[in-house]
PDB file of N, CA and C in Angstrom:
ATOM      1  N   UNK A   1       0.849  -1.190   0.000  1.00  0.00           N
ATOM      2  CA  UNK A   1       0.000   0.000   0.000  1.00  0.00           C
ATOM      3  C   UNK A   1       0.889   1.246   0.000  1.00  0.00           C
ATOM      4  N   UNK A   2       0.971   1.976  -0.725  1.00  0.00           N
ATOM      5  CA  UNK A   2       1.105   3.263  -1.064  1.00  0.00           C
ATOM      6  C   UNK A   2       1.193   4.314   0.198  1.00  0.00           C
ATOM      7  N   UNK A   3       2.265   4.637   0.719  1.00  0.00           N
ATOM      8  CA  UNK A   3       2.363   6.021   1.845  1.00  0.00           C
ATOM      9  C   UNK A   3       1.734   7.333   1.630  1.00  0.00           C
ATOM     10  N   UNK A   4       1.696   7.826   0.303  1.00  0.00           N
ATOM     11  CA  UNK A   4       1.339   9.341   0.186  1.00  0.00           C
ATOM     12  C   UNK A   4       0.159   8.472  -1.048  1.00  0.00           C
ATOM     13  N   UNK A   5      -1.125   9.778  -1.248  1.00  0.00           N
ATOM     14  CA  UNK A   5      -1.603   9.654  -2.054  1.00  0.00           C
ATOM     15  C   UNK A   5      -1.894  11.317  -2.831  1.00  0.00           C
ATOM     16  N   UNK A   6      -2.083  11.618  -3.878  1.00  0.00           N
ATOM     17  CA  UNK A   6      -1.367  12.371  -3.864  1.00  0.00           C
ATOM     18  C   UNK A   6      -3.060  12.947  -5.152  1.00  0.00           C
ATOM     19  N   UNK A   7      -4.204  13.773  -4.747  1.00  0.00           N
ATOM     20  CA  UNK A   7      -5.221  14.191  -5.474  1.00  0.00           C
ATOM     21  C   UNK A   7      -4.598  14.522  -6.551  1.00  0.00           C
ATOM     22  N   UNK A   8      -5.112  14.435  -7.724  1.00  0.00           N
ATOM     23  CA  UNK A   8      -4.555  15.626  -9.056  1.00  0.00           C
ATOM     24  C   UNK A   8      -6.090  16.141  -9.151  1.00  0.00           C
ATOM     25  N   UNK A   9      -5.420  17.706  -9.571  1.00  0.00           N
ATOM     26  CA  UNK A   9      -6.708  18.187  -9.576  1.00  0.00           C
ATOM     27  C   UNK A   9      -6.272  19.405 -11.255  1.00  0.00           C
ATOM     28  N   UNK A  10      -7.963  18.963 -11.853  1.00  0.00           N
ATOM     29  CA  UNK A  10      -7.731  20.050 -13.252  1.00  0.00           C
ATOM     30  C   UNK A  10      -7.718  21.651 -12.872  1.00  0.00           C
ATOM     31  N   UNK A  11      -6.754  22.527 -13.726  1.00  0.00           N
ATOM     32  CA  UNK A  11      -6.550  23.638 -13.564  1.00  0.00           C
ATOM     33  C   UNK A  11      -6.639  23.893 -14.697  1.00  0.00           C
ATOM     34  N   UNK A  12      -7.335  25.182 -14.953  1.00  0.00           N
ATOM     35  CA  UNK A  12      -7.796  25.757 -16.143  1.00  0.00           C
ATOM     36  C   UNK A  12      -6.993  27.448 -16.349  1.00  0.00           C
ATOM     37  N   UNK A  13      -7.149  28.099 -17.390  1.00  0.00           N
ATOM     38  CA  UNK A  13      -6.894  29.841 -17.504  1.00  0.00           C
ATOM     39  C   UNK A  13      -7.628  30.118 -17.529  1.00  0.00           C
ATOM     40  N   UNK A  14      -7.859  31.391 -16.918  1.00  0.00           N
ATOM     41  CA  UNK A  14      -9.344  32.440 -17.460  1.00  0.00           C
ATOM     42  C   UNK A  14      -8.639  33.538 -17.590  1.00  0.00           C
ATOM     43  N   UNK A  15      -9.917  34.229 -18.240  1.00  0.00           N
ATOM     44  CA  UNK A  15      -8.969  36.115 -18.199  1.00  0.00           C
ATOM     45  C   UNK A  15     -10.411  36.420 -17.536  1.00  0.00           C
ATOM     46  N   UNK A  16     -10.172  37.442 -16.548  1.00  0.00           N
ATOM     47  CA  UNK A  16     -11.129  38.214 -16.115  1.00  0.00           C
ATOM     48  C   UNK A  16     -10.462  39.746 -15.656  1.00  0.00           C
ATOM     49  N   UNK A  17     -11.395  41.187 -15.577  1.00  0.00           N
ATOM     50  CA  UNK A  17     -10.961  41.847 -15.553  1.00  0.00           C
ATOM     51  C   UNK A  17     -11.628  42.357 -14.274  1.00  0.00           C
ATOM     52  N   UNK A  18     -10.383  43.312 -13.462  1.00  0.00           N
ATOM     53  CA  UNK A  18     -10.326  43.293 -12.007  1.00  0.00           C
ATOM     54  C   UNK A  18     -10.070  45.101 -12.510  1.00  0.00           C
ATOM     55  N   UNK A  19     -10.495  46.094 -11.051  1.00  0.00           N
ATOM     56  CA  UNK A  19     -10.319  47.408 -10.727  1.00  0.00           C
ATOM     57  C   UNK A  19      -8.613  46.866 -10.628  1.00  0.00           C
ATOM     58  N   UNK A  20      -8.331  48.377 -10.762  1.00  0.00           N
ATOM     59  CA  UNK A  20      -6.439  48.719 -10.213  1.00  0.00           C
ATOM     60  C   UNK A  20      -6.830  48.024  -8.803  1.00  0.00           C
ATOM     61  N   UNK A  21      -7.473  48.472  -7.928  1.00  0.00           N
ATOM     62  CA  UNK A  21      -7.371  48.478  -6.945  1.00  0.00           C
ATOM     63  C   UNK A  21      -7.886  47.212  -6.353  1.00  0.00           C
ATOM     64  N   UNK A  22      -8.784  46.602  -6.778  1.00  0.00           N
ATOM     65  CA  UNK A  22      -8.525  45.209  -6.608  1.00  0.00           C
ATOM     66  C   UNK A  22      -7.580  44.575  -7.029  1.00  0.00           C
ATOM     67  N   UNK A  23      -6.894  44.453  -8.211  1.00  0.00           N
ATOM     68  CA  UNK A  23      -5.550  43.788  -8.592  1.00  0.00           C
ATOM     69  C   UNK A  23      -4.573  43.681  -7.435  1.00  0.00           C
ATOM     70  N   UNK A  24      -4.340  45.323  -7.354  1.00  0.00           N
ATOM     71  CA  UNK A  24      -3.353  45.351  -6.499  1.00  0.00           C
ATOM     72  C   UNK A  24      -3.317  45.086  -5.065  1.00  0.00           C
ATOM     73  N   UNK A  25      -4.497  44.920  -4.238  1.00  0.00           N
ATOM     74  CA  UNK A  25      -4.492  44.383  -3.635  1.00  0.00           C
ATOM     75  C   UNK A  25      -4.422  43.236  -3.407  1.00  0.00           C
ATOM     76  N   UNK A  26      -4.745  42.173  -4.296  1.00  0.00           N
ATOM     77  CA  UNK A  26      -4.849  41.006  -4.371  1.00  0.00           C
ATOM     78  C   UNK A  26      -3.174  40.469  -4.897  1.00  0.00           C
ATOM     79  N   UNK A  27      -2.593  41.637  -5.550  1.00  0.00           N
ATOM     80  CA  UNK A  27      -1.037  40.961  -5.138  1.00  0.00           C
ATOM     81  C   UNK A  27      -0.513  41.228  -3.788  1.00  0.00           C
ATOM     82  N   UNK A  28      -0.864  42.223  -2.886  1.00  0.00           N
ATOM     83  CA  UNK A  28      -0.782  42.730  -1.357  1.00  0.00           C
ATOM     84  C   UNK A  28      -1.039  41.374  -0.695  1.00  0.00           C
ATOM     85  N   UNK A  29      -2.158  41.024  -0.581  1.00  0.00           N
ATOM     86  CA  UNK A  29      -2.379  40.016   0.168  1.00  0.00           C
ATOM     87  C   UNK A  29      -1.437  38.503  -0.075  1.00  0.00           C
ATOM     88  N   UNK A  30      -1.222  38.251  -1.714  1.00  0.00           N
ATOM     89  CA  UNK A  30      -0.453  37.612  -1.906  1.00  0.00           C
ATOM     90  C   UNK A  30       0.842  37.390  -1.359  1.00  0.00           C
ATOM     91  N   UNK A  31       1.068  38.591  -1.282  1.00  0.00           N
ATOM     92  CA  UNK A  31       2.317  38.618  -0.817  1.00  0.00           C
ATOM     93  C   UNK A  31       2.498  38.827   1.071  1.00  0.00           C
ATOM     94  N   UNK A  32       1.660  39.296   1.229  1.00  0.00           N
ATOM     95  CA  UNK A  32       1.221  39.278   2.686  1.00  0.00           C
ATOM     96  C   UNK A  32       0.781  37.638   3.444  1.00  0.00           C
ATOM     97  N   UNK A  33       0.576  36.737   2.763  1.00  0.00           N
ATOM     98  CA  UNK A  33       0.461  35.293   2.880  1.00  0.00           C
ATOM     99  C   UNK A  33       1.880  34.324   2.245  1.00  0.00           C
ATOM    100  N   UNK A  34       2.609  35.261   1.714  1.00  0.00           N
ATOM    101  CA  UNK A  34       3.326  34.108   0.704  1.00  0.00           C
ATOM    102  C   UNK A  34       2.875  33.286  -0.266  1.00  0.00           C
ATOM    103  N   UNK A  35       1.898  33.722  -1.122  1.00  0.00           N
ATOM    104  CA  UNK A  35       1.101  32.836  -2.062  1.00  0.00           C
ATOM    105  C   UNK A  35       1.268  33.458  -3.207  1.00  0.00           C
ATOM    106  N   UNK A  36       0.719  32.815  -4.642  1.00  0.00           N
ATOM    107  CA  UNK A  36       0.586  33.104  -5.605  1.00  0.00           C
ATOM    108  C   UNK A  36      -0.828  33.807  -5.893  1.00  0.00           C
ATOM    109  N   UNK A  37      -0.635  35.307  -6.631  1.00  0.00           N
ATOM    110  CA  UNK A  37      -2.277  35.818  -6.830  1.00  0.00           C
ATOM    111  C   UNK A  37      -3.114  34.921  -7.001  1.00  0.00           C
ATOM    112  N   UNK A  38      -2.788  33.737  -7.881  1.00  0.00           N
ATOM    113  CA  UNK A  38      -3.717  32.312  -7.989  1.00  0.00           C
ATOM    114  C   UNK A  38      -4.432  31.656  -7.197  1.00  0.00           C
ATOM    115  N   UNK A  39      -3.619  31.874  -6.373  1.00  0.00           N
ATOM    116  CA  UNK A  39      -4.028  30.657  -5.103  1.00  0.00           C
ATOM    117  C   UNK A  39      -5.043  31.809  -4.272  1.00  0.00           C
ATOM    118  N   UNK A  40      -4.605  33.164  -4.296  1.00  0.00           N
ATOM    119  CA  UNK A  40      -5.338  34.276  -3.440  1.00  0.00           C
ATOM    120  C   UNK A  40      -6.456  34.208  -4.185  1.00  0.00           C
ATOM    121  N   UNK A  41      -6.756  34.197  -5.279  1.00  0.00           N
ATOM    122  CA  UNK A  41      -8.146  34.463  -6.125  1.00  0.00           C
ATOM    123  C   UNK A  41      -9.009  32.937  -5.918  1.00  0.00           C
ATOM    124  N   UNK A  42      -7.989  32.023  -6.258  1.00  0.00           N
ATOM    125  CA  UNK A  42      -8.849  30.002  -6.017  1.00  0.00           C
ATOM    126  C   UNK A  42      -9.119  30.219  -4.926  1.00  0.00           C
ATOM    127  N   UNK A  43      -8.378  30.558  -3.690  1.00  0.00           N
ATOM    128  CA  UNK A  43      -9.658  30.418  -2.362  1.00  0.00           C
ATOM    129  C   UNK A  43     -10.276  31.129  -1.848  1.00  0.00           C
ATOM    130  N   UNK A  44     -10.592  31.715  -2.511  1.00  0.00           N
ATOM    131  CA  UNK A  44     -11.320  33.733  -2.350  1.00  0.00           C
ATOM    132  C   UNK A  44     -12.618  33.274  -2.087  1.00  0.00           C
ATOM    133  N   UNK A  45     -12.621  32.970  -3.573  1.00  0.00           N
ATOM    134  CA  UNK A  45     -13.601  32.463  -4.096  1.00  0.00           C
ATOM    135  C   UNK A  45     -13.857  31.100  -3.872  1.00  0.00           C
ATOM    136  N   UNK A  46     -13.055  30.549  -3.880  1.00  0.00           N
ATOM    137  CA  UNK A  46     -13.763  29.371  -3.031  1.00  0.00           C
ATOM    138  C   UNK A  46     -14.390  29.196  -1.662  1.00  0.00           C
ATOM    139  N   UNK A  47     -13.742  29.547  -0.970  1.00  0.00           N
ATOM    140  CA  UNK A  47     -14.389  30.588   0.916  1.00  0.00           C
ATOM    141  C   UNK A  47     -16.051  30.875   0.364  1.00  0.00           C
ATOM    142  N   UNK A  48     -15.549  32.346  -0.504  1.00  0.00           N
ATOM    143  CA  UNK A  48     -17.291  32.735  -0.857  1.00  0.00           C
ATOM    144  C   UNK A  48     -18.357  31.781  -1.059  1.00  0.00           C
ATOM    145  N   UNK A  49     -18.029  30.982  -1.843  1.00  0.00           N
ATOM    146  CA  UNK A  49     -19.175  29.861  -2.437  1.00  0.00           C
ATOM    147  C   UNK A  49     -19.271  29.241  -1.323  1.00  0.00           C
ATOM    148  N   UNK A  50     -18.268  28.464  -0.917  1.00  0.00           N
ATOM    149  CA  UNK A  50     -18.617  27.594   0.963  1.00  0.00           C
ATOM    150  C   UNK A  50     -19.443  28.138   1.517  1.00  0.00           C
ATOM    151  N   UNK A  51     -19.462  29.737   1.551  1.00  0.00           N
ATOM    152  CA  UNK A  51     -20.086  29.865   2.837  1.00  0.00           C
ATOM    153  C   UNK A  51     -21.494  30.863   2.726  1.00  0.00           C
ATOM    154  N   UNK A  52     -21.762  30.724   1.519  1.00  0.00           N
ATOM    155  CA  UNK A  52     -22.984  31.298   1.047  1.00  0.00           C
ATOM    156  C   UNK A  52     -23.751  30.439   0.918  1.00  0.00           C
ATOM    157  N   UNK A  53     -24.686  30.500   1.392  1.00  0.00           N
ATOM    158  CA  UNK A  53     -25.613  29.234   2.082  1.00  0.00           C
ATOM    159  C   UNK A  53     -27.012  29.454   0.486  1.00  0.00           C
ATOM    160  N   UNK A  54     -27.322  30.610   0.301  1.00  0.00           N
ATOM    161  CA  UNK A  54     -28.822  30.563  -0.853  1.00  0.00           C
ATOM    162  C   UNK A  54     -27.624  30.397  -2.235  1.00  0.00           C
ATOM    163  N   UNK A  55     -26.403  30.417  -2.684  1.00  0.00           N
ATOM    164  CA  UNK A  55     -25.728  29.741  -3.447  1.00  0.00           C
ATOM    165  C   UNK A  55     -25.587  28.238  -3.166  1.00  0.00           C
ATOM    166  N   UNK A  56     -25.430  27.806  -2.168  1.00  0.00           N
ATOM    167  CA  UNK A  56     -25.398  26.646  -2.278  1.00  0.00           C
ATOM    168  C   UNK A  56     -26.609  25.396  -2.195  1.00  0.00           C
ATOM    169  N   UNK A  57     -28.129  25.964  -2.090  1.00  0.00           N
ATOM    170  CA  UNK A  57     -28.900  25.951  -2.503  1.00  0.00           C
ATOM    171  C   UNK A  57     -28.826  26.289  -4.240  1.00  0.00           C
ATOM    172  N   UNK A  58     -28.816  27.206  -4.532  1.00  0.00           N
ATOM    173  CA  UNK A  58     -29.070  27.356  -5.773  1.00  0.00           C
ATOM    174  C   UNK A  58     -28.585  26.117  -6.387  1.00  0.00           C
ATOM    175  N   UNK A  59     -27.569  25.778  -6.063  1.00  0.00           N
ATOM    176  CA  UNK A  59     -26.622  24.834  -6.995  1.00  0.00           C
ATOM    177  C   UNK A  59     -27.283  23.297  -7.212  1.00  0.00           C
ATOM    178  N   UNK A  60     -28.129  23.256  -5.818  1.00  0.00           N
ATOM    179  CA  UNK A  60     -29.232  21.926  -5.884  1.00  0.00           C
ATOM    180  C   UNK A  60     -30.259  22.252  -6.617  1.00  0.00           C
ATOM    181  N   UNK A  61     -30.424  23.597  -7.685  1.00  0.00           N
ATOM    182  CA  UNK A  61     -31.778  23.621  -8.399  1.00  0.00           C
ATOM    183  C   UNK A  61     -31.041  22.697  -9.502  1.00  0.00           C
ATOM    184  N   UNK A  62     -32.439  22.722 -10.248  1.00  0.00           N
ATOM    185  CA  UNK A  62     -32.186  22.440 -12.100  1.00  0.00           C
ATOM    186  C   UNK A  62     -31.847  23.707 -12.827  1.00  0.00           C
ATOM    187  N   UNK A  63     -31.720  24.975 -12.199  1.00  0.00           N
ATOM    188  CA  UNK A  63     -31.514  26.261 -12.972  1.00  0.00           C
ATOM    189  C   UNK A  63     -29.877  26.643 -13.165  1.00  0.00           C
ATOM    190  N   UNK A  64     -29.444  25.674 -11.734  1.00  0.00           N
ATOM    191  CA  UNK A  64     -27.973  25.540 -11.945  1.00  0.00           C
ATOM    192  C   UNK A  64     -27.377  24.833 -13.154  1.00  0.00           C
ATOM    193  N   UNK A  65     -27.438  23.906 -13.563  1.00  0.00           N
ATOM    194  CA  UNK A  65     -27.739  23.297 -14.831  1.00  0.00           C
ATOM    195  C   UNK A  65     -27.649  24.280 -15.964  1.00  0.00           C
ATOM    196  N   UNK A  66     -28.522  25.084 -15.860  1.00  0.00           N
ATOM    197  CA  UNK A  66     -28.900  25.812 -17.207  1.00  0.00           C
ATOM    198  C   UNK A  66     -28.429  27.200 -17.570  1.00  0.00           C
ATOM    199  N   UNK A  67     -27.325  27.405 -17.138  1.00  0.00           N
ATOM    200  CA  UNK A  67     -26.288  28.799 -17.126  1.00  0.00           C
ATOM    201  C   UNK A  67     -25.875  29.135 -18.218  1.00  0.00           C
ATOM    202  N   UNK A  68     -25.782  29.969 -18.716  1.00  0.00           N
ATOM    203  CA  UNK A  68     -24.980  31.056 -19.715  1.00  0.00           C
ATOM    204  C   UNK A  68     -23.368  31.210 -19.183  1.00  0.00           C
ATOM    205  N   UNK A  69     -22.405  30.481 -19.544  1.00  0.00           N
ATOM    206  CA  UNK A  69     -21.160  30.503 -19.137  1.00  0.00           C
ATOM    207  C   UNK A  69     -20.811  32.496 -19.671  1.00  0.00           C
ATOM    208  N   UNK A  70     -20.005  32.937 -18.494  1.00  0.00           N
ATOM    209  CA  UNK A  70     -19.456  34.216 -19.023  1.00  0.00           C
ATOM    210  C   UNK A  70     -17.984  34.196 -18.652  1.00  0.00           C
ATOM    211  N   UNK A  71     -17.690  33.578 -18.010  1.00  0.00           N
ATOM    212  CA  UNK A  71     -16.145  32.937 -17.817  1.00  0.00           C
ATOM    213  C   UNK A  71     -15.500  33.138 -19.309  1.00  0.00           C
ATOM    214  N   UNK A  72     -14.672  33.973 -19.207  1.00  0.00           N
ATOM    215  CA  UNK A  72     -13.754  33.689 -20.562  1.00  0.00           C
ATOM    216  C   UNK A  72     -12.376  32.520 -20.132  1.00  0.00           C
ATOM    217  N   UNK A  73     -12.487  31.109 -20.207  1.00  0.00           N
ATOM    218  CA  UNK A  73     -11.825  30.313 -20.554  1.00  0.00           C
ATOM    219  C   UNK A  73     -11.126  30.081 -21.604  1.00  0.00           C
ATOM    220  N   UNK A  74      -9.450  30.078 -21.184  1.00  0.00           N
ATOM    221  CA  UNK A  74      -8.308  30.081 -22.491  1.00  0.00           C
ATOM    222  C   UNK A  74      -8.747  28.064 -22.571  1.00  0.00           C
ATOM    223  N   UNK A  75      -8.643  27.972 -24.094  1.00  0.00           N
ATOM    224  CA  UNK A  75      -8.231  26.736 -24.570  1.00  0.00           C
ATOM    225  C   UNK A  75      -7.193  26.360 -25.111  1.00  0.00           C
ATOM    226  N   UNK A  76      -7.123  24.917 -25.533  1.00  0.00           N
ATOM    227  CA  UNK A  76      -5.815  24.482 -25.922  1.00  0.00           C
ATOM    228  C   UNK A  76      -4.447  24.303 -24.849  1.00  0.00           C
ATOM    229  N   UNK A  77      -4.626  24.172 -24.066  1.00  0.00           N
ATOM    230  CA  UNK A  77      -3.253  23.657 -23.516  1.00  0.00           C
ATOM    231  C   UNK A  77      -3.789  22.218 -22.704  1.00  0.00           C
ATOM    232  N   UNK A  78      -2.637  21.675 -23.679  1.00  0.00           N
ATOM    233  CA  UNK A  78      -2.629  20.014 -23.253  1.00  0.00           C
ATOM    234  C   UNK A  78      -2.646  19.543 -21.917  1.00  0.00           C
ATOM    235  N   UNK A  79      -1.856  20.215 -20.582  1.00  0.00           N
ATOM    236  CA  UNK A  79      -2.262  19.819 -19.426  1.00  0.00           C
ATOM    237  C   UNK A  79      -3.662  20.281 -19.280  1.00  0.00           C
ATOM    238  N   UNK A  80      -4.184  20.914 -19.958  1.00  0.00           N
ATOM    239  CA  UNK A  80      -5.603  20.943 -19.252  1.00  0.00           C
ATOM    240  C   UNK A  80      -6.650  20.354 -19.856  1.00  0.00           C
ATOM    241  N   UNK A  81      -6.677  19.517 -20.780  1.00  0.00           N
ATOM    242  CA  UNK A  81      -7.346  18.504 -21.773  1.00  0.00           C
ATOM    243  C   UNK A  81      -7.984  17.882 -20.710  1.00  0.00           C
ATOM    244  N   UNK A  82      -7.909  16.560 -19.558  1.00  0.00           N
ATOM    245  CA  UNK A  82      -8.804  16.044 -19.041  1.00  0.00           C
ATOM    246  C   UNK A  82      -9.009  16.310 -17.833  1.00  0.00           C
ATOM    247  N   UNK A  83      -9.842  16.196 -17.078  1.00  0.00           N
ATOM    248  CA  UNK A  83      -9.990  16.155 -15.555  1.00  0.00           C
ATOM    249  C   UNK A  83      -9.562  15.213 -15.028  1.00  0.00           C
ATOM    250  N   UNK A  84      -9.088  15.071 -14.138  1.00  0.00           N
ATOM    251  CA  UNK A  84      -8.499  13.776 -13.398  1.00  0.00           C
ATOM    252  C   UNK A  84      -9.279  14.187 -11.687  1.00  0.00           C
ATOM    253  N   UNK A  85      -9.516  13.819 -11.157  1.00  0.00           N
ATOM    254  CA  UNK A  85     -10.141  13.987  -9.846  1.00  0.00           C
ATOM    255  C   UNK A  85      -9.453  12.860  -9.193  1.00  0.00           C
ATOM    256  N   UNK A  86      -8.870  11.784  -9.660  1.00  0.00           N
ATOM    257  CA  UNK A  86      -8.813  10.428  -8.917  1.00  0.00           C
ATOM    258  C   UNK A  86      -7.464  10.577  -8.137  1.00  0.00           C
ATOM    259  N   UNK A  87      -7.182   9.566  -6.991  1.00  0.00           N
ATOM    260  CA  UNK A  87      -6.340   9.335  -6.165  1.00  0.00           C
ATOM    261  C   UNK A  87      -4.940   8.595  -6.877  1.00  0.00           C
ATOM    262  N   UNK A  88      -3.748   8.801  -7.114  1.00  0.00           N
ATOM    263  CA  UNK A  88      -2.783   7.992  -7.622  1.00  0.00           C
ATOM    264  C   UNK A  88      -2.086   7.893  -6.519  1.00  0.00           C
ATOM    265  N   UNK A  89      -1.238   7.132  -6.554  1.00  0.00           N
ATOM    266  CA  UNK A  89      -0.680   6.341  -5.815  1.00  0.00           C
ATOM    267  C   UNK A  89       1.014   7.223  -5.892  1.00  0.00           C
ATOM    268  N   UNK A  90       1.717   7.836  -4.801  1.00  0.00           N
ATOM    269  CA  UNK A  90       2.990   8.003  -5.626  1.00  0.00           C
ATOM    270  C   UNK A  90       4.121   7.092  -4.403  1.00  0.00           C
ATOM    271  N   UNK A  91       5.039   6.577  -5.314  1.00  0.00           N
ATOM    272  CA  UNK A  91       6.022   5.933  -4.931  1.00  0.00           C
ATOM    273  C   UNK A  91       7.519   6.441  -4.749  1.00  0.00           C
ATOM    274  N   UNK A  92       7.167   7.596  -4.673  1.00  0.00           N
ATOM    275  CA  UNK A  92       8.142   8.710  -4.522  1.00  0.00           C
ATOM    276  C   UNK A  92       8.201   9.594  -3.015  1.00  0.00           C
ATOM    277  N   UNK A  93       9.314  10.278  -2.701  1.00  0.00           N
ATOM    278  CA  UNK A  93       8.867  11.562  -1.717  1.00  0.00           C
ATOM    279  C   UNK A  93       8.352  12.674  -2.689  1.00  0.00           C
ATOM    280  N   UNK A  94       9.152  12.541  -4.056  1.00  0.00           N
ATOM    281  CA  UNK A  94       8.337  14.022  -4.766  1.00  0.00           C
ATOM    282  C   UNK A  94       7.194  13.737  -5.240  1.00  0.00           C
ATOM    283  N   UNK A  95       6.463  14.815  -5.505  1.00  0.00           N
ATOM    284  CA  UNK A  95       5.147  14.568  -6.102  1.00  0.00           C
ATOM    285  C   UNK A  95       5.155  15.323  -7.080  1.00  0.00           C
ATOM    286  N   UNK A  96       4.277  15.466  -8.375  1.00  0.00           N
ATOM    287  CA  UNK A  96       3.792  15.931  -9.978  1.00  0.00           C
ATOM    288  C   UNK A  96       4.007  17.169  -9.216  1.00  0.00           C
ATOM    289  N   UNK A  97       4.351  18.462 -10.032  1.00  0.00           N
ATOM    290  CA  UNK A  97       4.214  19.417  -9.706  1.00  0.00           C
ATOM    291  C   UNK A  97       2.235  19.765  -9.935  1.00  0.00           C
ATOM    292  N   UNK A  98       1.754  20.918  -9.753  1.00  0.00           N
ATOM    293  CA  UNK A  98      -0.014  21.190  -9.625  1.00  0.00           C
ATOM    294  C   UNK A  98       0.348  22.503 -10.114  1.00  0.00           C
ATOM    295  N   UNK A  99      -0.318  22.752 -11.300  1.00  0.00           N
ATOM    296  CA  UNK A  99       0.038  24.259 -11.643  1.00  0.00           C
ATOM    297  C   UNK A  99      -1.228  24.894 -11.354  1.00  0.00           C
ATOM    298  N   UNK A 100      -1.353  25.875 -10.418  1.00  0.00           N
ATOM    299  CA  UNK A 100      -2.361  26.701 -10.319  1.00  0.00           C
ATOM    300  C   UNK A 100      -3.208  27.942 -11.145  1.00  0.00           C
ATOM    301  N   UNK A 101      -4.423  27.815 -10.868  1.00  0.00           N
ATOM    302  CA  UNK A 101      -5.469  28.467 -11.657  1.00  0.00           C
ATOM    303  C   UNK A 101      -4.961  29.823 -11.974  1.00  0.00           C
ATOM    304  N   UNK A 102      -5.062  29.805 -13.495  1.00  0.00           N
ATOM    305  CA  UNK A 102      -5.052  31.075 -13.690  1.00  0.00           C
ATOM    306  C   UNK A 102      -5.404  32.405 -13.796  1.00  0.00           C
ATOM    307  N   UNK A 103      -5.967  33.200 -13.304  1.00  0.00           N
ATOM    308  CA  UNK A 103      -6.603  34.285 -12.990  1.00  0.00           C
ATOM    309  C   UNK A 103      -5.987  35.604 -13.290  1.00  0.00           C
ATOM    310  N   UNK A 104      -5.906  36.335 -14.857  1.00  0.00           N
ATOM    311  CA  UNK A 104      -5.123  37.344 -15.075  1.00  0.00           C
ATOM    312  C   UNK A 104      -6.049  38.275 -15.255  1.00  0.00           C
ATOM    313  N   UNK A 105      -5.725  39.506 -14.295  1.00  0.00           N
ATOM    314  CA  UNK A 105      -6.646  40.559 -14.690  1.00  0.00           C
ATOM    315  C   UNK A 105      -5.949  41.787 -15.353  1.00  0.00           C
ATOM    316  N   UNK A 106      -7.049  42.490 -15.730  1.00  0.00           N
ATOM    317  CA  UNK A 106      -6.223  43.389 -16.720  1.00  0.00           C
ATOM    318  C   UNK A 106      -6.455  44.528 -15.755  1.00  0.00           C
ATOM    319  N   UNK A 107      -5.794  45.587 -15.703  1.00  0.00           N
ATOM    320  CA  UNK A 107      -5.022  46.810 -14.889  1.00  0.00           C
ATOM    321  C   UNK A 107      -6.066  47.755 -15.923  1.00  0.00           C
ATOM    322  N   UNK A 108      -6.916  47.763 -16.752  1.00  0.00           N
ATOM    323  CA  UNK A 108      -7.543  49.275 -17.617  1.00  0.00           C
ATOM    324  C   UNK A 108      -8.499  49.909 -16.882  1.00  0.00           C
TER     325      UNK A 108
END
């Protein structure tokens, strides 16, 4: 049996556009945590959704389902072709590197 198991999880690009002043704060905090703006924006927003209770309802309708994506998602890059969610096994101390979500905002 396997010591470490090691999630892979899919990471995607987006472009979305942020105030100066949100940007820059959000490299502040980054850097105020030691993190990547990435990781500051993936659990931002991830926090928010957790803990918004009539979103997470919503998400048990059928209306969730039926969304108008406005996410501008970059395509074409080969690590991001499939989802993998599953558990692998690693037989190593190192593990795959995990490249984090991309989240570039524009400064206009």
């Amino acid at each position: 049996m396997p010591l470490l198991e090691v999630t892979q999880t899919r990471h995607v690009s987006a472009s979305i556009r942020l105030t100066d002043s949100t940007a820059n704060q959000i490299d502040q905090y980054a850097s105020f945590i030691r993190a990547s703006a990435d990781e500051v924006v993936e659990q931002a927003v991830a926090y928010v959704f957790s803990k918004d209770r009539d979103f997470q309802e919503f998400l048990k309708s059928p209306e969730a389902q039926r969304i108008t994506p406005t996410l501008r998602v970059r395509r074409g890059n080969a690590n991001d072709a499939a989802e993998s969610s599953t558990k692998k096994p690693v037989s190593s101390a190192s593990s795959t590197a995990q490249t984090p979500a991309s989240a570039a905002g524009s400064k206009a």
